[in-house]
Protein backbone atom coordinates (compact mmCIF):
# COMPACT_ATOMS: atom_id res chain seq x y z
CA UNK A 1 114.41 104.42 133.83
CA UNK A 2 113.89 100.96 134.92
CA UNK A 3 115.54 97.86 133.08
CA UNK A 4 112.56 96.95 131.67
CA UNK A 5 112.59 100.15 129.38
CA UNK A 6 116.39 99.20 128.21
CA UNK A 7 115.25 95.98 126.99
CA UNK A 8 113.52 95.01 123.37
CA UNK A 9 109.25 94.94 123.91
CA UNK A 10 109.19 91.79 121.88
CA UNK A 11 111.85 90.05 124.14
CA UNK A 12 110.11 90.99 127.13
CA UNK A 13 106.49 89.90 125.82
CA UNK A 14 107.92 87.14 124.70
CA UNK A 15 109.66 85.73 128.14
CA UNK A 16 106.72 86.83 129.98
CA UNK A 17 104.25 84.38 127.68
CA UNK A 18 106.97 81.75 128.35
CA UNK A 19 107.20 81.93 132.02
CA UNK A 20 103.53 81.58 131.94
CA UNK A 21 103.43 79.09 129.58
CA UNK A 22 102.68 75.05 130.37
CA UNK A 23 104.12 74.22 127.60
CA UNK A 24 107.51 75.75 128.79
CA UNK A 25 107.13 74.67 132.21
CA UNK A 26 106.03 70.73 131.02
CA UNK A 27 109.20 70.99 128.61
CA UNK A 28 111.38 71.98 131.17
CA UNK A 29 110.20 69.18 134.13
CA UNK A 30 110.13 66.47 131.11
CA UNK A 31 113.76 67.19 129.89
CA UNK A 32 114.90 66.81 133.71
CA UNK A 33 112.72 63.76 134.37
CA UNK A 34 114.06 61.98 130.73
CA UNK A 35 117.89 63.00 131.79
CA UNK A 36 117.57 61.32 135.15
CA UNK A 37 115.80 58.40 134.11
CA UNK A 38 118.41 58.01 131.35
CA UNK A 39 121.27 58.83 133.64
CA UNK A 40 120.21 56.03 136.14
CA UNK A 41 119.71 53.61 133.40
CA UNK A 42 123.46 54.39 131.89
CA UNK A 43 124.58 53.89 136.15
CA UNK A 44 122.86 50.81 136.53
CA UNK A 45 123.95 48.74 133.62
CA UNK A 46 127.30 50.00 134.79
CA UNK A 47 126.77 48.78 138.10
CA UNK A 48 129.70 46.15 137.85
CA UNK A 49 132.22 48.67 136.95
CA UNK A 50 130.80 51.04 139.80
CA UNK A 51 131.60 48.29 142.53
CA UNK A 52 135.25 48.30 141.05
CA UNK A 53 137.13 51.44 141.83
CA UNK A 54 140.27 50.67 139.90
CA UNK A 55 138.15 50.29 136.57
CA UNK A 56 136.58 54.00 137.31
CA UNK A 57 140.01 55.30 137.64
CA UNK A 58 141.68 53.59 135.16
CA UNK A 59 138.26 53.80 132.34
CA UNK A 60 135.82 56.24 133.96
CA UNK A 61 132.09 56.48 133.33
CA UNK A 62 131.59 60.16 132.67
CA UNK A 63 131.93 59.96 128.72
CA UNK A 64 128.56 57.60 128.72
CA UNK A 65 126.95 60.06 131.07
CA UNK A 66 127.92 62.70 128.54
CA UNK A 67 126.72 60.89 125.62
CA UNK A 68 123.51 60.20 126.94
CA UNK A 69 122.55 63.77 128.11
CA UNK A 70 124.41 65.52 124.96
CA UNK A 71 121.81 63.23 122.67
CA UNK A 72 118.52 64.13 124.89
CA UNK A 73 120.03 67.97 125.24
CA UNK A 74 120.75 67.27 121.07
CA UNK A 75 116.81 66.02 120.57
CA UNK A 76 115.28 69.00 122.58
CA UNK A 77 117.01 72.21 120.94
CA UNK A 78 117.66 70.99 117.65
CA UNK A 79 113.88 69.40 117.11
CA UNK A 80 111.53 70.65 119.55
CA UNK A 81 112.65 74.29 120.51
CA UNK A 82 112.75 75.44 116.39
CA UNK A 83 109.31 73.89 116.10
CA UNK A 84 108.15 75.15 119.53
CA UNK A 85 109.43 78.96 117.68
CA UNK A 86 108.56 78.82 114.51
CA UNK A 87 105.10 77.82 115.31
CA UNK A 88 104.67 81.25 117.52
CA UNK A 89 105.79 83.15 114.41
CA UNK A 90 103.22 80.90 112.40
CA UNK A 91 100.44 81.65 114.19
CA UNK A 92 101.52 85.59 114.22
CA UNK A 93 101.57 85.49 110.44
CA UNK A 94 98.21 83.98 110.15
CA UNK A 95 95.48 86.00 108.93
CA UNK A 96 93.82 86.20 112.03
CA UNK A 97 96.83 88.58 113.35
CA UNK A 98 98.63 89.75 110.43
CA UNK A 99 97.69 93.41 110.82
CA UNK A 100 99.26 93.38 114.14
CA UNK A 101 102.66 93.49 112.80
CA UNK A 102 102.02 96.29 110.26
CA UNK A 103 100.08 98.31 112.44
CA UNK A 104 102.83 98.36 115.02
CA UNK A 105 105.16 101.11 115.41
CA UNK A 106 107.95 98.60 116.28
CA UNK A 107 110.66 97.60 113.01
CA UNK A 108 110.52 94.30 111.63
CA UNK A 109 114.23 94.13 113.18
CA UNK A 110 112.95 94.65 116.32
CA UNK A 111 110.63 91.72 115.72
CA UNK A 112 113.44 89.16 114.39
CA UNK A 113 115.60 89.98 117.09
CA UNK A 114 113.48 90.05 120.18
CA UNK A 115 112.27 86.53 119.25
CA UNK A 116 116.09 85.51 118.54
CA UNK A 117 117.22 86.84 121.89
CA UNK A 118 113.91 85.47 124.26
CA UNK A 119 114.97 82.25 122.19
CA UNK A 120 118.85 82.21 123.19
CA UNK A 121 117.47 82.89 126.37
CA UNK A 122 115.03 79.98 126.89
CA UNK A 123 117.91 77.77 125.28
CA UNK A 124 120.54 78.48 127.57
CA UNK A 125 117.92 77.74 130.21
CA UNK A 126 117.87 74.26 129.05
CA UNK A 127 121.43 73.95 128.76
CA UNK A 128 121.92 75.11 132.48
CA UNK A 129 119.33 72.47 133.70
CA UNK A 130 121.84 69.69 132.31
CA UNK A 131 125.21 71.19 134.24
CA UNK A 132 124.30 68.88 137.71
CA UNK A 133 124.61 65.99 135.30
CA UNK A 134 127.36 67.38 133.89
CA UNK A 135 129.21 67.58 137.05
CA UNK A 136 128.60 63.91 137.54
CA UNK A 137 130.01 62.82 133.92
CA UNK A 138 133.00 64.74 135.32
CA UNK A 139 133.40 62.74 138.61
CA UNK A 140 132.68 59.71 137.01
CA UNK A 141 136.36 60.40 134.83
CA UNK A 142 136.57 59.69 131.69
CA UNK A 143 135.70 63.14 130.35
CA UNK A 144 137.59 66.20 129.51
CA UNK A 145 135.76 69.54 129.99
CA UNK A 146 137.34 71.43 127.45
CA UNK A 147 136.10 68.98 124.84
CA UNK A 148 132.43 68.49 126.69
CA UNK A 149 132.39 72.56 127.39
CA UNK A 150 133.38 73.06 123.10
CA UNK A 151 130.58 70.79 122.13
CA UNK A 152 127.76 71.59 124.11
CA UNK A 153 128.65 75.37 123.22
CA UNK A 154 128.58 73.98 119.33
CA UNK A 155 125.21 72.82 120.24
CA UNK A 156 123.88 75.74 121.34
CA UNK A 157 125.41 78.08 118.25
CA UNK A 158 123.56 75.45 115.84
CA UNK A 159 120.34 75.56 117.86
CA UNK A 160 120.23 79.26 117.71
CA UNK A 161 120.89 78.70 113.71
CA UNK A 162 118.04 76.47 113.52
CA UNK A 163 116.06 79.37 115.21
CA UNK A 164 116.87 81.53 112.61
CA UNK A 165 115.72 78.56 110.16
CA UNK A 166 112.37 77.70 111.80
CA UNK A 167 111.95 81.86 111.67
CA UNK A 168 112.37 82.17 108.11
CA UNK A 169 110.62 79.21 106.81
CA UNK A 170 107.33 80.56 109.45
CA UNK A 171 107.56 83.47 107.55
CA UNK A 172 108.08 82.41 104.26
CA UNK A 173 105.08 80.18 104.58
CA UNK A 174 102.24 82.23 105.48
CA UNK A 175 99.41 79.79 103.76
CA UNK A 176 98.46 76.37 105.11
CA UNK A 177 99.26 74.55 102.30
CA UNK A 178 102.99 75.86 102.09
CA UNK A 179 103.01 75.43 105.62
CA UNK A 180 102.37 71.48 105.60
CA UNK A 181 105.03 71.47 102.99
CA UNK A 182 107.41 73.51 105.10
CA UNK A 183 106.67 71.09 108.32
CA UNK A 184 107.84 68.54 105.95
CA UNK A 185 110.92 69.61 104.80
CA UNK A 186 112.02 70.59 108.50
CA UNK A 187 111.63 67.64 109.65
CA UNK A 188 114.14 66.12 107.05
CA UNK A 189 116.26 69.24 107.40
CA UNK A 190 115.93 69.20 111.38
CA UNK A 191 117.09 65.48 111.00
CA UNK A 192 120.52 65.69 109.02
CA UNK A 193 121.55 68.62 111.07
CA UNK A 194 120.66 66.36 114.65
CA UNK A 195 122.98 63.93 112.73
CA UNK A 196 126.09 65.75 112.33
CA UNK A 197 125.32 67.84 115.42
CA UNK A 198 125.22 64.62 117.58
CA UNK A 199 128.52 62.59 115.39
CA UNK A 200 130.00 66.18 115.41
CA UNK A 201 129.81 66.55 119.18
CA UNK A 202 130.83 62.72 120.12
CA UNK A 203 133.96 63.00 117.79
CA UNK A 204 134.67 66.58 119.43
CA UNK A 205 134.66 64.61 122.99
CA UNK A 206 136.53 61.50 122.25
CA UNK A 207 139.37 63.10 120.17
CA UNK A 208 142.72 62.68 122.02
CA UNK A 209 144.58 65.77 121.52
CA UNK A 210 141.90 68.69 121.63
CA UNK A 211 144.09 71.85 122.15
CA UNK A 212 144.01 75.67 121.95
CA UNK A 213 147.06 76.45 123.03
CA UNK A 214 148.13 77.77 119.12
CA UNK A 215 146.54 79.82 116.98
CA UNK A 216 146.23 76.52 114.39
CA UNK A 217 144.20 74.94 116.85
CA UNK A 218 141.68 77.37 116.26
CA UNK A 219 140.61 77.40 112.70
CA UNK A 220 138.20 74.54 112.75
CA UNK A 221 136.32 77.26 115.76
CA UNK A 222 137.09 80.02 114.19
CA UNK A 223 135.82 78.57 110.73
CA UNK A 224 132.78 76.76 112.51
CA UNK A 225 132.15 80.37 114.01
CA UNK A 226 132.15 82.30 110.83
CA UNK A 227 130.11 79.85 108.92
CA UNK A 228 127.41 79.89 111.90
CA UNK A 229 127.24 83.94 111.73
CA UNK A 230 127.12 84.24 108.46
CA UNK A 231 124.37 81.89 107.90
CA UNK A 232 122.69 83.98 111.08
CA UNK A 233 123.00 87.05 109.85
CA UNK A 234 121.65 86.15 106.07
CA UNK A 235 118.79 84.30 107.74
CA UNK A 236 118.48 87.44 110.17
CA UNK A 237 118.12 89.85 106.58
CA UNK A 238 115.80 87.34 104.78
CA UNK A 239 113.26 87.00 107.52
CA UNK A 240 113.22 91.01 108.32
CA UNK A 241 112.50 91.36 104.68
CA UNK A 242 109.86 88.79 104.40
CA UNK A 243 108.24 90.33 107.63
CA UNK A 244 108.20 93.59 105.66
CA UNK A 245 105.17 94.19 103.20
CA UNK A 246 104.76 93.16 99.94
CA UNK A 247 105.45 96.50 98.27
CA UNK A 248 108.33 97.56 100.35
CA UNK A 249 111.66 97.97 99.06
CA UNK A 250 113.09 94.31 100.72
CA UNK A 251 115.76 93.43 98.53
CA UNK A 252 118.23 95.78 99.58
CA UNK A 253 119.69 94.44 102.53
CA UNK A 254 119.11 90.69 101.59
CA UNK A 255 121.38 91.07 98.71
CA UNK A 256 124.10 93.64 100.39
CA UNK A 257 124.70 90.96 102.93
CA UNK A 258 125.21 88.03 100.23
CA UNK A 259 127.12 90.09 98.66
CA UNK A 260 129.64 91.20 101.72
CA UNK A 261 129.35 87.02 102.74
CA UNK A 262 130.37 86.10 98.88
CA UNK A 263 133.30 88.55 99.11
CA UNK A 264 134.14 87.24 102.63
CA UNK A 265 134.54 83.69 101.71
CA UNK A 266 136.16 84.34 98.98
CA UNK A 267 138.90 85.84 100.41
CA UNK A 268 138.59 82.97 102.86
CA UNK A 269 138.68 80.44 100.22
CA UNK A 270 142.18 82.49 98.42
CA UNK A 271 143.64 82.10 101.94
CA UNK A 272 143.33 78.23 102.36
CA UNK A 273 144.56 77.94 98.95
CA UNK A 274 147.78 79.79 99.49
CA UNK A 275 147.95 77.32 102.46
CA UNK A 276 147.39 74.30 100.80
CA UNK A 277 148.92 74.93 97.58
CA UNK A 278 146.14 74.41 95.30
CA UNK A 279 143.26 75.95 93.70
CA UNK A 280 140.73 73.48 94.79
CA UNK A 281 139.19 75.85 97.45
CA UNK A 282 138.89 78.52 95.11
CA UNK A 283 137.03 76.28 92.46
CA UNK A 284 134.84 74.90 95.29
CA UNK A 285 133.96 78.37 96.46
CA UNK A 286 133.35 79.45 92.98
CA UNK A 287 130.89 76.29 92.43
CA UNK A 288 128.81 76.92 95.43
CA UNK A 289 128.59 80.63 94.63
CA UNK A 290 127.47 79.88 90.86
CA UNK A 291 124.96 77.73 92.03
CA UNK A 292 123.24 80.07 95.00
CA UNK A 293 123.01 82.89 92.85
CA UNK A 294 121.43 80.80 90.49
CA UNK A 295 119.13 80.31 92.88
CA UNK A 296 118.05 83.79 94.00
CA UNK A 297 118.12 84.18 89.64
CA UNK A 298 115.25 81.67 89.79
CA UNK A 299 113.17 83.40 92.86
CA UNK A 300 114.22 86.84 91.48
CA UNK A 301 112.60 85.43 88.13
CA UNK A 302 109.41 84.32 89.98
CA UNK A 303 108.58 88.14 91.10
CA UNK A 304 105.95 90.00 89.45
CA UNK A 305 107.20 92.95 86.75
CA UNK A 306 107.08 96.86 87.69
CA UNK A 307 107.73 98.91 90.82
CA UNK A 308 105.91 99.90 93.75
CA UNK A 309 106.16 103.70 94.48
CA UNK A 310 107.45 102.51 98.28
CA UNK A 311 110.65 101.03 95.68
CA UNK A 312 111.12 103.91 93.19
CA UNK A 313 110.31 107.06 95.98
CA UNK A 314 114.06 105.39 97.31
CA UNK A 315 115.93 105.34 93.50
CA UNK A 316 118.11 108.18 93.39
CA UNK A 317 118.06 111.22 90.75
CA UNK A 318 121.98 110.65 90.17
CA UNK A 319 122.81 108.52 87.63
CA UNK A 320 125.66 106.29 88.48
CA UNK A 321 124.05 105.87 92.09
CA UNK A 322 120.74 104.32 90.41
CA UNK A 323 122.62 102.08 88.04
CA UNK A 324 123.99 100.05 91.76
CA UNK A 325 120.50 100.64 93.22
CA UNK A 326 119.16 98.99 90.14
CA UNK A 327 120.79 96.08 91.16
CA UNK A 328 120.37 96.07 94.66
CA UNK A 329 116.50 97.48 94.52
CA UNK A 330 113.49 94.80 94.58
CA UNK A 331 112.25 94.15 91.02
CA UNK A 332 112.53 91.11 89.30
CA UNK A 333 114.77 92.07 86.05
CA UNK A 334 116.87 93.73 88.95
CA UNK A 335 117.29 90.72 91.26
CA UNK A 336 118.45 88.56 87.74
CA UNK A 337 120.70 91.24 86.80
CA UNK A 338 122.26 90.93 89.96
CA UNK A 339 122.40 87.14 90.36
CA UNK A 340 123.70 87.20 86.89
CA UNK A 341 126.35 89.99 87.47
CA UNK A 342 127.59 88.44 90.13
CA UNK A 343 127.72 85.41 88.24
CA UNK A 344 130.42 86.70 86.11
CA UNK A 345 132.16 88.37 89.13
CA UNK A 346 132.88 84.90 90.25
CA UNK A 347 133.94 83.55 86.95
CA UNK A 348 136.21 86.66 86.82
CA UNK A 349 137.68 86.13 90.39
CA UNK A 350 138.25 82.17 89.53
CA UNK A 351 139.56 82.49 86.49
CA UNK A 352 142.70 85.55 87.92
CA UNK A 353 143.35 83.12 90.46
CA UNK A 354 143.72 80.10 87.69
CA UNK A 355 145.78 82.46 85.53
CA UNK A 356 148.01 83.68 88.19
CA UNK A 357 148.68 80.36 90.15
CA UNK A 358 151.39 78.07 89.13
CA UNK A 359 151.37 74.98 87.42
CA UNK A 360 151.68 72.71 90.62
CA UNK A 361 148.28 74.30 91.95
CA UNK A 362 145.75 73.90 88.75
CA UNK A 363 143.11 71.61 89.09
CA UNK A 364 143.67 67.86 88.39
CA UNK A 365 141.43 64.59 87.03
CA UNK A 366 137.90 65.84 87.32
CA UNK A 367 138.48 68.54 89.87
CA UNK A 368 136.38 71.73 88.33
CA UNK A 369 138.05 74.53 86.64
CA UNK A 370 137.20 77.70 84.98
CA UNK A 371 136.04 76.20 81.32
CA UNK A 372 133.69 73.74 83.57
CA UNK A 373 132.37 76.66 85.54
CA UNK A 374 131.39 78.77 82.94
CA UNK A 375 129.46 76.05 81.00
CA UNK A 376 127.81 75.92 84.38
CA UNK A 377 126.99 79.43 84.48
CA UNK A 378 126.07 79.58 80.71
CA UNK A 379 123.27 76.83 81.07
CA UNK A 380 122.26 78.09 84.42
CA UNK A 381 121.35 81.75 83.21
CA UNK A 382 119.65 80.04 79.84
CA UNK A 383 117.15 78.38 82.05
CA UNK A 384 116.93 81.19 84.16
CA UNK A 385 116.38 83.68 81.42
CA UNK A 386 114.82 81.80 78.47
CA UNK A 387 111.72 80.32 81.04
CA UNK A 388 111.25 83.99 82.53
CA UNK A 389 111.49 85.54 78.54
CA UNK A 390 108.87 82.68 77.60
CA UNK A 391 106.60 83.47 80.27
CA UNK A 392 106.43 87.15 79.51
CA UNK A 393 106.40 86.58 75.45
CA UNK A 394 104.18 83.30 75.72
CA UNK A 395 103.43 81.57 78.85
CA UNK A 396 102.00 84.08 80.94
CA UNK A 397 98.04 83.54 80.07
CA UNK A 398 98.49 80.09 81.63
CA UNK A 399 100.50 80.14 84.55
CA UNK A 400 101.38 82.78 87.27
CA UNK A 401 104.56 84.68 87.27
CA UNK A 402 105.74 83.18 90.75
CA UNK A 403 106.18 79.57 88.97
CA UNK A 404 108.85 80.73 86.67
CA UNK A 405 111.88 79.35 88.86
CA UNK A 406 110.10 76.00 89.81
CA UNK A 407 109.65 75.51 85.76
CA UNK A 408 113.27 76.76 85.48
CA UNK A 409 114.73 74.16 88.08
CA UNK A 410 112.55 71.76 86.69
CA UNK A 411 113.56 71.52 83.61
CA UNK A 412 117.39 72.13 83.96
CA UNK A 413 116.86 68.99 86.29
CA UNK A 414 115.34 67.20 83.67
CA UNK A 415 117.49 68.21 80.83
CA UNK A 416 120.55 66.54 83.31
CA UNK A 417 118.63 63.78 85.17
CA UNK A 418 117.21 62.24 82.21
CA UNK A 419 120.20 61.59 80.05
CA UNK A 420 121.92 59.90 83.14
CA UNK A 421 119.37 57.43 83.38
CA UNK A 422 119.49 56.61 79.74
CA UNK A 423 123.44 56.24 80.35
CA UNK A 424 122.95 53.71 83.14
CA UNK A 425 122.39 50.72 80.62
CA UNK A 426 125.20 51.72 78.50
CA UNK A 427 128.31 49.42 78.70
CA UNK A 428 130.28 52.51 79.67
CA UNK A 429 128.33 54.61 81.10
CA UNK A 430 128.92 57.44 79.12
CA UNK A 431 126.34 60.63 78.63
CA UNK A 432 125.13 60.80 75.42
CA UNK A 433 123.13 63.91 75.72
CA UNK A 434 125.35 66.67 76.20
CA UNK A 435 123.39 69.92 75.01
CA UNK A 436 121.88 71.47 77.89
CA UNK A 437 123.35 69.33 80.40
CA UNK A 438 125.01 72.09 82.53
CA UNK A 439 127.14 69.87 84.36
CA UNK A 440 129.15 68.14 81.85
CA UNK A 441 131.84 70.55 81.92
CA UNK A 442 133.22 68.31 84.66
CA UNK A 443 133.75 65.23 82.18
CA UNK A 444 137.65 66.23 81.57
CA UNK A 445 136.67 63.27 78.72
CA UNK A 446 134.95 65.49 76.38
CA UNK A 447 136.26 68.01 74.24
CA UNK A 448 134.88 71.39 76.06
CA UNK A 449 135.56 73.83 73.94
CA UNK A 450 132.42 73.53 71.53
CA UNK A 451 130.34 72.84 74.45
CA UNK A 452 131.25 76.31 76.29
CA UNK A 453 130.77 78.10 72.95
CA UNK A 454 127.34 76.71 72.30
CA UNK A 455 126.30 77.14 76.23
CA UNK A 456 127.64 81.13 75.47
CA UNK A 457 125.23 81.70 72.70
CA UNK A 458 122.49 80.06 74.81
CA UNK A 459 123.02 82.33 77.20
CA UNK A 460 123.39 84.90 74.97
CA UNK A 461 120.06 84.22 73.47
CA UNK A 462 118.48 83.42 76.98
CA UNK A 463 119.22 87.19 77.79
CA UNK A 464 118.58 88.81 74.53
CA UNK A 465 114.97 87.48 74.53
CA UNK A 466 114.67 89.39 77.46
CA UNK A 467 115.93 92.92 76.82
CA UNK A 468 112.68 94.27 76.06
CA UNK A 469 111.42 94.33 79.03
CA UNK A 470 114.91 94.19 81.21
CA UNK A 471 115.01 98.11 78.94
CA UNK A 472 111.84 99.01 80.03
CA UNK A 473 112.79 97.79 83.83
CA UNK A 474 115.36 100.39 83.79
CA UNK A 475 113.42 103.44 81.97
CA UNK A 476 110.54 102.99 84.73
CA UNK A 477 113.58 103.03 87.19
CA UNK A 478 113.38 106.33 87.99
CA UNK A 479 112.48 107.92 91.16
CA UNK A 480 108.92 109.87 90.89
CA UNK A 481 107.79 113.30 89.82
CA UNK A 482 107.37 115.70 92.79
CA UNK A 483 103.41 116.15 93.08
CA UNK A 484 102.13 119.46 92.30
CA UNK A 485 101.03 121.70 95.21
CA UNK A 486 97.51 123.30 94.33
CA UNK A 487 97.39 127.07 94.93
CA UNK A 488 94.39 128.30 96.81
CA UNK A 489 92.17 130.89 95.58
């Protein structure tokens, strides 16, 4: 059995179109032609301090060297390689060759990773090309190569990322339209991470100090490195589902893996609080997790009601083992459920922490705390659940299911934008406007306790109007009835 065999078809197809590829090829000889030109450029209007050896010694040249390359290396992997990707996936979700990847006996798995690995492949090619001028910046002094060798390595981890990124949004966009819109947003995306990629790289090579010699030196990697893999990995789940059809059961591993990430960085966050002596890290990692799973409550929300028989031929005959598959399954009462369960998970899990931490750790001035988190969550799951109970009561002769979030998010941003614009002429600034707003909670200024009470029976309400059909969501979940086998004559 040759190597060949060992290796993933769509990695092999895929570096066989790019050795044959111009594009590839003109890429490659442009990138060394651009560092050159640049490098002599940086060399000659340094040509005073080159004809001074003691300045070399005592300054060096090799940090501009670095810069220059890092920024070209910086351009080419974070801008044109995620393009260069998720335009191949593009055109392979297209409707001229859509069938080919459900006719194929290959897993949508297979798919994600063979492109992720041929990617990581042709990357590190590009990184290679830029070691001669590497080896220069070195001679030239002025460089260290731990701190050169960290941040070019950081490059290439957040290039792969953006990989994963282009990936998704190719196949979360099959039509044109969404596609123009997608092209758009990347590019302002694509932009702020080149930002803090290129400040985050210069800062990593002119700190003084740069050590791993103790195992504190290594948080900020090791941090940096689970942050990058767990983005990777949820990106990794999103995109196999998406690849999958329509009526397959997707949801499954999307949601096991936010889940396992949500416990992860929660324990993460508990950790740097017992380090730092305060319950900020907590709160913060509460915040962010309140508002994500608000936001797979709104695209949950925008998913058509019933089952496939691809979903329920998976739901198990035992009952406590279909009440966690309910939640976990694709359906759209089942994906709100779940963003809304694990809601109050995270409320629950803040508000032990608060209760069990002493004084000298609890939240200060307008840091966020439990009372301002659950207003949060209150108004978040109204919005959620009273625009997805009006469409199916009211709203659903005029407008398709799959614009229930948008209306959602639009409106909670109204309900909070608006007010603070009508407080901007005010002498003191001060929100008027506080019903429905679900971020004032963090004005310590206001007496909080009626708010969170009337943001409860919101909620309430919110999820009452929708137990009609969330009941008959779980009395169709049930797995189906064995056909009959006709008897022959």
């Amino acid at each position: 059995m040759s190597f060949s065999d060992w290796l993933n078809p769509v990695t092999l197809k895929e570096l066989r179109q790019m050795v044959r590829s111009r594009m590839v090829a003109a890429g490659l000889i442009g990138f060394l032609a651009i560092s050159q030109i640049a490098t002599g450029l940086v060399l000659l209007n340094s040509q005073e301090e080159l004809q001074h050896g003691m300045q070399i010694s005592e300054k060096g040249l090799g940090d501009g060297v670095f810069s220059t390359i890092y920024i070209i290396l910086a351009l080419l992997l974070l801008l044109a390689a995620p393009y260069f990707f998720g335009a191949r996936m593009g055109a392979e979700r297209s409707s001229e060759h859509l069938d080919l990847q459900y006719t194929t006996i290959l897993k949508p798995r297979q798919l994600v990773d063979g492109k992720v690995v041929s990617a990581a492949i042709l990357l590190l090619l590009f990184v290679s090309a830029t070691l001669p001028f590497l080896s220069l910046a070195y001679l030239l002094r002025g460089l260290d190569v731990l701190q050169a060798l960290l941040a070019t390595v950081m490059l290439m981890f957040v290039a792969v990322a953006c990989v994963f990124v282009a990936l998704f949004l190719a196949t979360a966009a099959p039509s044109r339209s969404l596609r123009v819109l997608v092209v758009l947003g990347m590019l302002w995306f694509q932009g702020m991470v080149l930002s803090l990629a290129i400040g985050g790289g210069m800062m990593m090579v002119n700190y003084q100090g740069l050590s791993l010699s103790s195992w504190s030196d290594w948080a900020v990697p090791g941090l940096f490195l689970a942050a990058w893999l767990s983005t990777c990995l949820l990106l990794r789940a999103a995109t196999i589902s998406l690849i999958m059809p329509a009526v397959a059961n997707r949801a499954p591993a999307v949601r096991g893996w936010i889940t396992v990430l949500w416990a992860f960085w929660g324990m993460v966050a508990a950790l740097f609080a017992w380090h730092e002596t305060e319950i900020a890290p907590v709160m913060v990692w509460a915040f962010l997790s309140l508002l994500a799973f608000a936001v797979f409550g709104a695209i949950s929300a925008s998913g058509a009601p019933g089952y496939s028989r691809r979903v329920l031929a998976g739901v198990s005959p035992s009952g406590g083992r279909r009440t966690l598959q309910f939640l976990f399954f694709s359906g759209a009462e089942n994906g709100m459920c779940w963003a809304l369960v694990m809601s109050l998970l995270t409320l629950l899990a803040a508000s032990l922490v608060e209760a069990g931490c002493p004084d000298s750790w609890k939240p200060r001035g307008n840091d966020p705390d439990t009372m301002s988190l659950f207003i949060l969550c209150c108004y978040l799951t109204t919005y959620i659940w009273g625009v997805r109970g009006l469409w199916r009561g009211l709203l659903h002769r005029w407008f398709t299911c799959r614009l229930t979030g948008v209306v959602a998010v639009i409106v909670m941003l109204l309900v909070w934008a608006i007010p603070q614009i009508m407080a901007l002429g005010s002498p003191d600034k001060r929100v008027v406007w506080v019903f429905g707003n679900p971020f004032i909670g963090f004005n310590k200024k206001m007496d909080l306790i009626p708010i969170a009470t009337t943001a409860a029976i919101c909620a309430a309400v919110a999820v009452a109007a929708n137990l009609k059909w969330l009941v008959a969501a779980i009395r169709d979940f049930i797995p189906p009835a064995p056909a009959t086998q006709k008897r022959g004559d």
